[in-house]
Protein backbone atom coordinates (compact mmCIF):
# COMPACT_ATOMS: atom_id res chain seq x y z
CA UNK A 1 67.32 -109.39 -7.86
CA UNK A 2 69.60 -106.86 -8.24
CA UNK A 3 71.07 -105.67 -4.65
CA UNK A 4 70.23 -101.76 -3.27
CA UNK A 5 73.49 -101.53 -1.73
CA UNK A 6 76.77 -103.32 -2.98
CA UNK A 7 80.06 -102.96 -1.17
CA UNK A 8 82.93 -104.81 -2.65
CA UNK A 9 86.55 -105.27 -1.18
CA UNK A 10 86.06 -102.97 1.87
CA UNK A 11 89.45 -101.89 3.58
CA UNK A 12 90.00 -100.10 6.55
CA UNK A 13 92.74 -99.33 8.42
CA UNK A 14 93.33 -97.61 11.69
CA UNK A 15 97.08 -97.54 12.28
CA UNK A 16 98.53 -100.48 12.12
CA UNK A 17 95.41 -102.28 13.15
CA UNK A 18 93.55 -103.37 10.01
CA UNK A 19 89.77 -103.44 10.93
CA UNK A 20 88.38 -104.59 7.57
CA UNK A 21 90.16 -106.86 4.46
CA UNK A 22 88.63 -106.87 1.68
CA UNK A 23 84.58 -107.41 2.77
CA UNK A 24 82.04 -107.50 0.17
CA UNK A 25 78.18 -106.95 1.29
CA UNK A 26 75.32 -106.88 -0.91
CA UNK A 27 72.03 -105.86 0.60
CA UNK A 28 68.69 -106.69 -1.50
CA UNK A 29 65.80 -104.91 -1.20
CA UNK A 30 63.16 -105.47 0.83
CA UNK A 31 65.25 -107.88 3.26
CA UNK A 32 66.61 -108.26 6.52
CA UNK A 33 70.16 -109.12 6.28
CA UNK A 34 71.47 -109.76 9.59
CA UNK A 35 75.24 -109.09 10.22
CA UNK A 36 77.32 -110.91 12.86
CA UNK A 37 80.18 -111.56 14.54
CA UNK A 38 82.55 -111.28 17.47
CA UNK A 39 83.60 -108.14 19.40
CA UNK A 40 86.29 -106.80 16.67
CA UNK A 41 84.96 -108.60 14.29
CA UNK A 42 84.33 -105.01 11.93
CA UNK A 43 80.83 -105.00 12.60
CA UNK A 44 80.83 -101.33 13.94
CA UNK A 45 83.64 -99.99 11.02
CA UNK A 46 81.64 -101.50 8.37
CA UNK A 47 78.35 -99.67 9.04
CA UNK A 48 80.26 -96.68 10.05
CA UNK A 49 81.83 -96.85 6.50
CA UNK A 50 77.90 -97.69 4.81
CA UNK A 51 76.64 -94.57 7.15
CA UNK A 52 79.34 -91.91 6.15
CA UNK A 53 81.53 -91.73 9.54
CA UNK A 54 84.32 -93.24 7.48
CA UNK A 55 85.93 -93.22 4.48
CA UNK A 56 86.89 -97.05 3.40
CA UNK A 57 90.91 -96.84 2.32
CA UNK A 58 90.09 -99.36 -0.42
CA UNK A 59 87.35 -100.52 -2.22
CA UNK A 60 83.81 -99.92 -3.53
CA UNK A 61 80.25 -98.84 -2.59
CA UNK A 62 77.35 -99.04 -5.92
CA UNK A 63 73.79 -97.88 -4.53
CA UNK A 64 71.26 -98.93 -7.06
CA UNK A 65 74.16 -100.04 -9.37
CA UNK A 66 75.68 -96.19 -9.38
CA UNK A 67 79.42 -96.22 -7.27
CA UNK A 68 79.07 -93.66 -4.71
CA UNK A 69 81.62 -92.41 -2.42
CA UNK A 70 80.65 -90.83 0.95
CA UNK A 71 82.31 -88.10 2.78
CA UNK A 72 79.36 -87.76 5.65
CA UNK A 73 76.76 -88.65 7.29
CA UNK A 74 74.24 -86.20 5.72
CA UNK A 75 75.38 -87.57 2.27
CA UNK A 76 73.95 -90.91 2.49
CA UNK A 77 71.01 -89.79 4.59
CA UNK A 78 70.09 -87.65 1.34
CA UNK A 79 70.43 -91.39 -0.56
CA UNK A 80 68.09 -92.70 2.01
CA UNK A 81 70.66 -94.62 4.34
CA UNK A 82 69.72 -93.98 7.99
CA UNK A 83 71.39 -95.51 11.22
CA UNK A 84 69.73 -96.32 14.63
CA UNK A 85 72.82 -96.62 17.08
CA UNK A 86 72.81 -99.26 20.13
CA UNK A 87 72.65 -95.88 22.21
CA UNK A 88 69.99 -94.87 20.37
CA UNK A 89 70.89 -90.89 20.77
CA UNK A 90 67.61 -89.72 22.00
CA UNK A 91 67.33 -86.66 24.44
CA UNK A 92 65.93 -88.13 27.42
CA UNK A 93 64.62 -84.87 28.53
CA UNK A 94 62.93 -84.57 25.25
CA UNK A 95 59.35 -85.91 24.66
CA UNK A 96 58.76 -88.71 21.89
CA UNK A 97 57.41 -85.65 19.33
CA UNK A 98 60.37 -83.43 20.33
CA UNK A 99 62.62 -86.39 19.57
CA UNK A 100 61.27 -87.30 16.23
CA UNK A 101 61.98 -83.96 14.79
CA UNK A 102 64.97 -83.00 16.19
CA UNK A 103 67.40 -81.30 13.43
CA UNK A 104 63.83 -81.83 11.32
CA UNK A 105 61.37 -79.38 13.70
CA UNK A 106 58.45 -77.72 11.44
CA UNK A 107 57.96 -74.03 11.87
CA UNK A 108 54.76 -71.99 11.21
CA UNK A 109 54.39 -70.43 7.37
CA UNK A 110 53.28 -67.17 7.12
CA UNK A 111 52.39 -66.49 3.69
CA UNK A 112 56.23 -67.90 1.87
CA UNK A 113 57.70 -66.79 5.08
CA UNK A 114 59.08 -69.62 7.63
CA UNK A 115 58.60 -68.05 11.22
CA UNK A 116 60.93 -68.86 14.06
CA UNK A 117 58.09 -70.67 15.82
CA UNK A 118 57.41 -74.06 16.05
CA UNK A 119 54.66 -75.61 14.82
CA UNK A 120 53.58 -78.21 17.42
CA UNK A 121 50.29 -78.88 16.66
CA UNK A 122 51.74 -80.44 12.73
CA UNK A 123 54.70 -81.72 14.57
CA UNK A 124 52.28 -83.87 16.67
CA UNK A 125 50.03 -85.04 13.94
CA UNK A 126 52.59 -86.22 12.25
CA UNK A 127 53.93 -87.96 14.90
CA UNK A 128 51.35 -89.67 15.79
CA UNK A 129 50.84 -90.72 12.12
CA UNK A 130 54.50 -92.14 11.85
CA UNK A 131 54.19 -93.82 14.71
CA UNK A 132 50.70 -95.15 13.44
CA UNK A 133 52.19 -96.42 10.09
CA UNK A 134 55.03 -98.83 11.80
CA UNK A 135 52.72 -99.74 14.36
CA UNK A 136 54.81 -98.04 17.17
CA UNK A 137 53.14 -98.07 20.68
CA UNK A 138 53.68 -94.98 22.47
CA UNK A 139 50.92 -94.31 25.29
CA UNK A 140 52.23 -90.74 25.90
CA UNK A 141 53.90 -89.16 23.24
CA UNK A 142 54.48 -86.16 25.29
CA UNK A 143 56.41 -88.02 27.49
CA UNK A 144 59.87 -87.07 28.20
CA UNK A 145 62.21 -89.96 26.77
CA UNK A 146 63.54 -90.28 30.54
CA UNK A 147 59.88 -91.89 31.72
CA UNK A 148 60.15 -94.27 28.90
CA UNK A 149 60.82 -98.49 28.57
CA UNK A 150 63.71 -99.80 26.59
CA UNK A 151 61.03 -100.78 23.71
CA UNK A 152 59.27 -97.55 23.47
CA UNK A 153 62.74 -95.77 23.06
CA UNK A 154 63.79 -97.96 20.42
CA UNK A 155 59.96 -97.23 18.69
CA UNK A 156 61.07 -93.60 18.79
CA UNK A 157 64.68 -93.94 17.54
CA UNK A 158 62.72 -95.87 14.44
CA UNK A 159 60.51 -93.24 14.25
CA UNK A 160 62.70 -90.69 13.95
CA UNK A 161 64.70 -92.83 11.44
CA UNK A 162 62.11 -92.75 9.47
CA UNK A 163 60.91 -89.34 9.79
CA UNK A 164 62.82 -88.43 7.05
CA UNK A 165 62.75 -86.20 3.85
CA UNK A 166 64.25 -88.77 1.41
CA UNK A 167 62.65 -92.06 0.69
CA UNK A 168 64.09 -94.66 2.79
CA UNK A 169 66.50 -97.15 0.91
CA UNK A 170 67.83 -98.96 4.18
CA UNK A 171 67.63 -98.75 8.10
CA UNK A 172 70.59 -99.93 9.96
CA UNK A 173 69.72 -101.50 13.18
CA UNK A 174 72.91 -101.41 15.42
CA UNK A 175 71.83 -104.56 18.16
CA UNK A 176 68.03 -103.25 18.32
CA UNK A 177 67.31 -106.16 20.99
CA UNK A 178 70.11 -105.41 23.27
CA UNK A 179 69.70 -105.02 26.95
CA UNK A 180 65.92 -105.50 26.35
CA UNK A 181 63.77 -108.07 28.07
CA UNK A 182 62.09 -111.01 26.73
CA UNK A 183 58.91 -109.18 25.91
CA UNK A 184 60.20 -105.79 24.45
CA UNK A 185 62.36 -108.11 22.19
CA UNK A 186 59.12 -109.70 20.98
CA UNK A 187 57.93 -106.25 20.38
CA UNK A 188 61.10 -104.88 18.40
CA UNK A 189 60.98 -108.24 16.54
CA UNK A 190 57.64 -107.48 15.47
CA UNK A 191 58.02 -103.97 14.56
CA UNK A 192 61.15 -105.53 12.56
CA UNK A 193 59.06 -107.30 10.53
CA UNK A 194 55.90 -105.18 10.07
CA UNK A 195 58.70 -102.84 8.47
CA UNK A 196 59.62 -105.47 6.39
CA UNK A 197 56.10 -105.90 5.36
CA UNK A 198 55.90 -102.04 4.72
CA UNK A 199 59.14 -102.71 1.92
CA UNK A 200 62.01 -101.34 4.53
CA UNK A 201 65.40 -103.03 3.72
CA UNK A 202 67.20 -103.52 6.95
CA UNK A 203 70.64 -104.05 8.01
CA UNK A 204 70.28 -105.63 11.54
CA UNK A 205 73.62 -106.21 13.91
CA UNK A 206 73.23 -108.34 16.23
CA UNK A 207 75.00 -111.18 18.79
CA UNK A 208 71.80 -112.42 19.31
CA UNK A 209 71.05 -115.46 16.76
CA UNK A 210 67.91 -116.07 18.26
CA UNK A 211 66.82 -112.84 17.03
CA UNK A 212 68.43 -113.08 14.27
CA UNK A 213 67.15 -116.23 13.15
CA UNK A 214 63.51 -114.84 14.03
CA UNK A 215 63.48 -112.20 11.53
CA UNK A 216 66.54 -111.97 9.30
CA UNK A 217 66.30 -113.26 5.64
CA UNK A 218 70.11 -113.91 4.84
CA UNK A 219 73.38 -113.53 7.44
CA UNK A 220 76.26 -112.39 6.38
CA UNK A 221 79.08 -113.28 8.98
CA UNK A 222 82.40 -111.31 9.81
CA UNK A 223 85.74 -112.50 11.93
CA UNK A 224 88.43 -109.98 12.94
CA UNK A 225 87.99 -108.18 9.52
CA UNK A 226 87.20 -110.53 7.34
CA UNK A 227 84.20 -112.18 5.68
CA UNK A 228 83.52 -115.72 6.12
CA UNK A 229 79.80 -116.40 5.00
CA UNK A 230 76.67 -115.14 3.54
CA UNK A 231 73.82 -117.38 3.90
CA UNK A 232 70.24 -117.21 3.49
CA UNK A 233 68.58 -118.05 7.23
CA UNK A 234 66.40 -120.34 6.14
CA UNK A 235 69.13 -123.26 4.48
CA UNK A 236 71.64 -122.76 7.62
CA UNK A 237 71.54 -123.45 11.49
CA UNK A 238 73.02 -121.28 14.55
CA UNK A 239 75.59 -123.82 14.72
CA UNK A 240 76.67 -123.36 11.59
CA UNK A 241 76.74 -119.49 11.89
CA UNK A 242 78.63 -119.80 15.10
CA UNK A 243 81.32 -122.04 12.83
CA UNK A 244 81.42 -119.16 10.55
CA UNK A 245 82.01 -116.73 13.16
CA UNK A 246 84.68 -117.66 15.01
CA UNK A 247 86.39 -118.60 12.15
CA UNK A 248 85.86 -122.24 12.19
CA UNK A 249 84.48 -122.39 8.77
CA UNK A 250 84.43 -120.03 5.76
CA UNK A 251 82.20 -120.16 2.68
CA UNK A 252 84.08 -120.35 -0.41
CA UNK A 253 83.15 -116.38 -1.78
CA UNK A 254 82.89 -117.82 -5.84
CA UNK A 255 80.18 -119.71 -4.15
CA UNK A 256 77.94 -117.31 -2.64
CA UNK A 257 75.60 -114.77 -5.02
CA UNK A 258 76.04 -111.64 -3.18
């Protein structure tokens, strides 16, 4: 299976602090490749790179086998590459509709003319069918943000994510679980992988390897900068994942198929 997304050799450099040397990541479709590591490890640069925030100082990046380079974020959201942040970025004094098409809103037509009024009515139709197709639960989705649990934000950050006008080649999931308890990590866990099931390719970060290990199809592990495994989840253990990230063990890379 040929990979969606193929980085090879990934530098970065911030000063005279070198954040990434020489990473390759290949992300195939339809999975959930989980990416780990310590604080510093380069989890944060490397997406940051894969989203369009920065430009690598070395190395490659092929989507669907054609080498790309990125200069922003809009660029790879118009390749279908879209990022849900830890923070999540939502306007808590928004409501879930407002929220989902922020930057995106839908304005009434007159005839071939686009008014400067909003069209809520098709705004929340379609809400309510996005969140319908990934199974998000929102009670309210008039609600302001502000009123809302740690799951239901992270169901409209999704949302949102995939309230968009290009097909969707991969969501990146910066630590989806974090700060949530036990039973809105179920529910993110599930909505991971009913996406899945709906052929979403996901990037997940995570320190969590219970969550990982719960959803995630292969791990690729990082330690300050460097890659030292890519497994598939099912033929490793946590302990040997923790050995690979913190540096204990690395995986020979002529022996791994990216």
């Amino acid at each position: 299976m040929d990979p969606i997304i193929s980085m090879r050799g990934i530098v970065k450099h911030f000063g005279g602090v070198t954040a990434l040397d020489h990473v390759d990541l290949d992300i195939l479709p339809g999975e959930v490749h989980a990416l780990v590591g310590d604080n510093g490890a380069g989890k944060s640069t490397l997406i940051k790179i894969l989203s369009g925030v920065y430009t690598p100082d070395a190395g490659e990046i092929r989507v669907d086998g054609q080498l790309v380079k990125f200069s922003s974020p809009r660029q790879t959201r118009r390749l279908g590459i879209e990022v849900i942040y830890q923070d999540l970025a939502l306007v808590e004094d928004f409501d879930a509709v407002s929220n989902l098409f922020l930057g995106k809103e839908r304005r009434i037509m007159l005839g071939s003319q686009t008014l400067p009024i909003l069209n809520q009515s098709l705004m929340y139709r379609q809400a309510l069918q996005i969140f319908e197709r990934v199974r998000i639960k929102i009670p309210n989705v008039r609600q302001r943000i502000f009123y809302m649990s740690g799951g239901q934000r992270q169901g409209v950050a999704i949302g949102r994510a995939l309230n968009s006008d290009n097909p969707i080649r991969l969501l990146i999931m910066d630590e989806p679980t974090a700060a949530l308890g036990v039973e809105e990590t179920s529910k993110v866990l599930d909505l991971i992988r009913h996406l899945k099931t709906q052929g979403v390719t996901i990037l997940m970060i995570s320190h969590n390897l219970e969550d990982v290990f719960a959803v995630s199809d292969r791990i690729t592990a990082l330690k300050t900068g460097r890659w030292t495994a890519t497994v598939r989840t099912a033929e490793t253990t946590k302990e040997e994942v923790v050995s690979y990230i913190v540096g204990a063990k690395t995986q020979r890379p002529e022996s791994v198929n990216f």
